[in-house]
Protein backbone atom coordinates (compact mmCIF):
# COMPACT_ATOMS: atom_id res chain seq x y z
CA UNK A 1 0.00 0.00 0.00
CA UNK A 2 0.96 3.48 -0.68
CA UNK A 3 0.67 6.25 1.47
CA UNK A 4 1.99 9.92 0.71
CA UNK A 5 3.07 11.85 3.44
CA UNK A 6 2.66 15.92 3.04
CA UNK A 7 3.36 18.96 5.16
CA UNK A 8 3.28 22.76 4.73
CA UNK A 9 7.64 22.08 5.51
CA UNK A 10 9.76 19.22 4.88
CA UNK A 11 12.81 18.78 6.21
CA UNK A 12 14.49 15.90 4.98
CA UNK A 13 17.60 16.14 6.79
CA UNK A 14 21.28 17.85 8.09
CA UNK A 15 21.95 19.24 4.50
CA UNK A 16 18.92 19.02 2.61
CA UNK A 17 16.86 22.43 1.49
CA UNK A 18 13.54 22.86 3.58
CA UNK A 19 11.14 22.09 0.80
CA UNK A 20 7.46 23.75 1.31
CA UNK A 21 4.94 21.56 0.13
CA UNK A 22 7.27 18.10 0.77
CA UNK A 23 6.13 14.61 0.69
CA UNK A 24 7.51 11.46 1.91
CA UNK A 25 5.69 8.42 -0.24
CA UNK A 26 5.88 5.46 1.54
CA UNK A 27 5.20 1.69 0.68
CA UNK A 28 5.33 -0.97 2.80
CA UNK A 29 8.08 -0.06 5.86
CA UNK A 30 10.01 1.86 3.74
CA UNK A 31 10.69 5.72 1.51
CA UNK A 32 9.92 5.39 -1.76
CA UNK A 33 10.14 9.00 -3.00
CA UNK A 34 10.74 12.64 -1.70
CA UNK A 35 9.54 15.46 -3.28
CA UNK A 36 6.85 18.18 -3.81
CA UNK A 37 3.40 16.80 -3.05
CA UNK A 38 1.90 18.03 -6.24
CA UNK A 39 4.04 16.34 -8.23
CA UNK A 40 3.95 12.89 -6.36
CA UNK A 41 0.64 12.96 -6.15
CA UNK A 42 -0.01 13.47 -9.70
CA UNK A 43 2.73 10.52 -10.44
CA UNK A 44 0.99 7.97 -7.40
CA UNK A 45 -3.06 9.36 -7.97
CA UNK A 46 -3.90 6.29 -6.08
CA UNK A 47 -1.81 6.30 -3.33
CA UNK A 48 -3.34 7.07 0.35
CA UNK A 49 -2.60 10.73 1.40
CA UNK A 50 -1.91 11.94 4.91
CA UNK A 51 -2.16 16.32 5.19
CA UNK A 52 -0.32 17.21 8.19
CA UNK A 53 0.15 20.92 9.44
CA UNK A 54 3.57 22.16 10.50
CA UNK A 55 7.04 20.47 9.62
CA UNK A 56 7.87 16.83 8.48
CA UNK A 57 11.06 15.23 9.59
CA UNK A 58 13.40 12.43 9.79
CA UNK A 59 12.05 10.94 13.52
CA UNK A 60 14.51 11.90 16.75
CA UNK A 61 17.22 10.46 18.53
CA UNK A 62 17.63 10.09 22.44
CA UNK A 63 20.59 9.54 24.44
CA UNK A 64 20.89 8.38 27.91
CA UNK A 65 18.07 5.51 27.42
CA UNK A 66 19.76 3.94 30.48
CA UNK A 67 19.18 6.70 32.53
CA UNK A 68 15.54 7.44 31.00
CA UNK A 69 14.61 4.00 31.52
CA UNK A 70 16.43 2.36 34.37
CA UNK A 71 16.94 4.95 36.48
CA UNK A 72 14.06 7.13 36.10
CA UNK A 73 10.13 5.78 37.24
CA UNK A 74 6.79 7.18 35.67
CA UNK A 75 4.14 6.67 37.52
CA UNK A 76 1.02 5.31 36.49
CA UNK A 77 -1.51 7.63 35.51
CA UNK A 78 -4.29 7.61 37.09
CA UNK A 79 -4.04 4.90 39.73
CA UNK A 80 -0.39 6.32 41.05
CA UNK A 81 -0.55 9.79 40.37
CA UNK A 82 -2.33 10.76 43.58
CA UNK A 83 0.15 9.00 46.14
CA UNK A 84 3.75 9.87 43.67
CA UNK A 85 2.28 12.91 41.25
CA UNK A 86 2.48 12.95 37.62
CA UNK A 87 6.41 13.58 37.70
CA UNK A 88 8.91 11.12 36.88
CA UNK A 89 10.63 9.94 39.75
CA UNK A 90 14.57 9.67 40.20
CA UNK A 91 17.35 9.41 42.71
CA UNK A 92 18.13 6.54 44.51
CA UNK A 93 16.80 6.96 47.61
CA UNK A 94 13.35 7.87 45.95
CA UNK A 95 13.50 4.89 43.53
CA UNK A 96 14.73 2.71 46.84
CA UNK A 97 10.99 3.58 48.44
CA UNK A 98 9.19 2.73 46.01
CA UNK A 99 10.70 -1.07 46.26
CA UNK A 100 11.28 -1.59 42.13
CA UNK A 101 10.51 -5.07 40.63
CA UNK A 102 11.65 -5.73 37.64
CA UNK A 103 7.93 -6.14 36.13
CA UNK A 104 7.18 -2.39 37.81
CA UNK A 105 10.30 -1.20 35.14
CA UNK A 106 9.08 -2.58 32.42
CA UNK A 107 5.80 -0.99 32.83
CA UNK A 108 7.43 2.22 34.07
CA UNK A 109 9.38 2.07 30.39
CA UNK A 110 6.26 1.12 28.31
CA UNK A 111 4.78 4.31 29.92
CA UNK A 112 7.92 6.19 29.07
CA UNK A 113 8.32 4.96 25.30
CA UNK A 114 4.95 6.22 24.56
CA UNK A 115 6.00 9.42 25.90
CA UNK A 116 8.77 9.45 23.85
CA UNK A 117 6.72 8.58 20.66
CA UNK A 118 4.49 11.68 21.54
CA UNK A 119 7.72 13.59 21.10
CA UNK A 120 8.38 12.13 17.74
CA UNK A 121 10.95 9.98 18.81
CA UNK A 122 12.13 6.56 16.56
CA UNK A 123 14.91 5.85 18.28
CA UNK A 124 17.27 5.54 21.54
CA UNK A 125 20.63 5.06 22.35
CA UNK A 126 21.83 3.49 25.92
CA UNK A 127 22.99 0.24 27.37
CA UNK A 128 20.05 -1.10 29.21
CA UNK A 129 20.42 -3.99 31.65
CA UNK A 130 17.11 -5.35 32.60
CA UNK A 131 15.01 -7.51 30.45
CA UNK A 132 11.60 -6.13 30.93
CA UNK A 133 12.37 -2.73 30.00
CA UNK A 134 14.49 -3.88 26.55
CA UNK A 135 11.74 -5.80 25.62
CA UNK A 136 9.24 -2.44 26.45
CA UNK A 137 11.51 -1.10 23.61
CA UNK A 138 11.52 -3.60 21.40
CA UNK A 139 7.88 -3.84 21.49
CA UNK A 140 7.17 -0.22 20.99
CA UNK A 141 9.08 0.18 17.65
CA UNK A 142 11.70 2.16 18.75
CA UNK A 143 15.26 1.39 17.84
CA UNK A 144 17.97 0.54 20.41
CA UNK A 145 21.50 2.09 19.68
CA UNK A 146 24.33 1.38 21.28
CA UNK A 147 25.39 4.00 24.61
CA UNK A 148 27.66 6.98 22.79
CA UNK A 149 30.72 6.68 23.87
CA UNK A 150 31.29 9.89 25.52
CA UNK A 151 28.51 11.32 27.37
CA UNK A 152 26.55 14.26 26.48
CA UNK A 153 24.17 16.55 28.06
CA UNK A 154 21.86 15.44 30.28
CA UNK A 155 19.32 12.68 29.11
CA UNK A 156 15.78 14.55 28.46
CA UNK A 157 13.16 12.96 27.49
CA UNK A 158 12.54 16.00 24.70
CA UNK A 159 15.40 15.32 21.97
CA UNK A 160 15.96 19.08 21.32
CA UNK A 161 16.86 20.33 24.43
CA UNK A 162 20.08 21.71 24.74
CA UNK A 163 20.58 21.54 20.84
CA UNK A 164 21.97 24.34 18.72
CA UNK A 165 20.12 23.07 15.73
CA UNK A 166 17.08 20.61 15.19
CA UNK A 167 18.89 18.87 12.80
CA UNK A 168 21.24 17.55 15.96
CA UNK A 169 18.15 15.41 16.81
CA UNK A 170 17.14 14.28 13.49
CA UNK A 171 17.88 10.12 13.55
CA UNK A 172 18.96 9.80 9.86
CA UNK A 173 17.93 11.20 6.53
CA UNK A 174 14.24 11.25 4.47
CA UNK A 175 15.41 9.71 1.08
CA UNK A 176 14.28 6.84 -1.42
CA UNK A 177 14.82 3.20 0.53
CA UNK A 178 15.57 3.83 3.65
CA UNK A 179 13.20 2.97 6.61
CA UNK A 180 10.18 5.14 6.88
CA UNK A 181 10.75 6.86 10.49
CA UNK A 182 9.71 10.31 10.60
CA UNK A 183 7.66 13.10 12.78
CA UNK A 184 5.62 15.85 11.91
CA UNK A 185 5.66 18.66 14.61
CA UNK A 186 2.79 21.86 14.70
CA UNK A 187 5.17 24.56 14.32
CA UNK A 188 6.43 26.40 10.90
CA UNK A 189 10.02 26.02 10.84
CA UNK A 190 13.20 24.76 12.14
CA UNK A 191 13.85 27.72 14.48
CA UNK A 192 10.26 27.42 16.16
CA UNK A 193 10.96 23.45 15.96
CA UNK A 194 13.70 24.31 18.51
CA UNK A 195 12.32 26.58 20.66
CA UNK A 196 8.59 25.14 21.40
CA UNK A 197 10.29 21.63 21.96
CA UNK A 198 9.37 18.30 21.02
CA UNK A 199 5.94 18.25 22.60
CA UNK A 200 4.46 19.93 19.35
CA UNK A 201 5.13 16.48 17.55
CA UNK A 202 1.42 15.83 16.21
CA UNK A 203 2.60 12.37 14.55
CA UNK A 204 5.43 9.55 14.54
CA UNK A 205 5.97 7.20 12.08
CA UNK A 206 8.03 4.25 12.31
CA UNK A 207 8.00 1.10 9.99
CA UNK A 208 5.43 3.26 7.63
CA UNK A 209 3.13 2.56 10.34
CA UNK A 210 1.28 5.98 12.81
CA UNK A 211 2.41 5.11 16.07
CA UNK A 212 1.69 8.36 17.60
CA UNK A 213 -1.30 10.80 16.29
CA UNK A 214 -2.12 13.90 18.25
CA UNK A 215 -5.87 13.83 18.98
């Protein structure tokens, strides 16, 4: 099946044009083309079409998925939310009280890769040491890097924050054949992409299939 992906922006990647009026056909679980909607669409009349508002991209990259994952607890909203608040919950001593299971991680990261979805994020990079929560990535569609190996800035759970550019976030390049990961965020360019944060991601794609839709 075809589906053509179209924004008011596309940004395909670190040294690529912003094209307005981009699409991203897909088929199957992968790019097939890249270019101006009007003329894919007149090229693939059949093919499914998606209109999203704002700017499409390659999908994000997070670091520090140990950290995120392992070390960090979200609680369960709404049954835990009145006893621990909405927060996520880190520090030893805090994550020592709450008497962690290994079962209570890997729902704590199934929580926590939907959050990350919501921020258009496709993939994550971190060495991560307990079952439950690897296989709460796995299952969510995200891809699991290997740790960097020198740290960076403090893991967030929002890709852009302490960036320079958006395109330090972007995981890979929108072009013909590759695997069809991408986000589309409510905002009209790379500069407001940066400064109103990952949180205006309206849609994530990974494997050509919506994971994430704004409602």
């Amino acid at each position: 099946m075809l589906t053509l992906h179209t924004a008011e922006l596309l940004l395909a990647g670190p040294g690529a044009a912003p094209q307005p009026g981009g699409a991203v056909l897909v088929e199957g679980d992968r790019i097939s083309r890249v270019g101006p909607h009007a003329e894919l669409g007149a090229d693939f009349p059949h093919a499914r079409v998606r209109r999203w508002p704002g700017v499409l991209t390659p999908g994000l990259l997070v670091r520090g998925a140990d950290v995120l994952l392992e070390r960090t607890y979200y609680p369960d909203d709404p049954y835990e939310t009145i006893e621990l608040g909405a927060e996520p919950i880190s520090g030893a001593e805090a994550l020592a009280a709450l008497k962690m299971t290994e079962s209570r991680w890997g729902n704590s990261a199934r929580r926590a890769t939907q959050k990350l979805l919501a921020r258009g994020v496709v993939a994550v990079a971190g060495r991560l040491t307990v079952p439950a929560v690897r296989t709460a990535v796995v299952r969510s569609g995200l891809t699991l890097l290997p740790a960097a190996a020198t740290p960076s800035d403090p893991p967030s759970l929002d890709p852009f924050a302490g960036r320079d550019a958006a395109e330090q976030a972007f995981f890979g390049i929108l072009e013909p054949g590759v695997p069809a990961r991408f986000a589309v965020f409510a905002v009209p360019d790379a500069r407001a992409l940066l400064d109103q944060g990952a949180t205006s991601c309206v849609a994530t794609v990974i494997g050509g299939r919506l994971l994430h839709r704004r409602r």
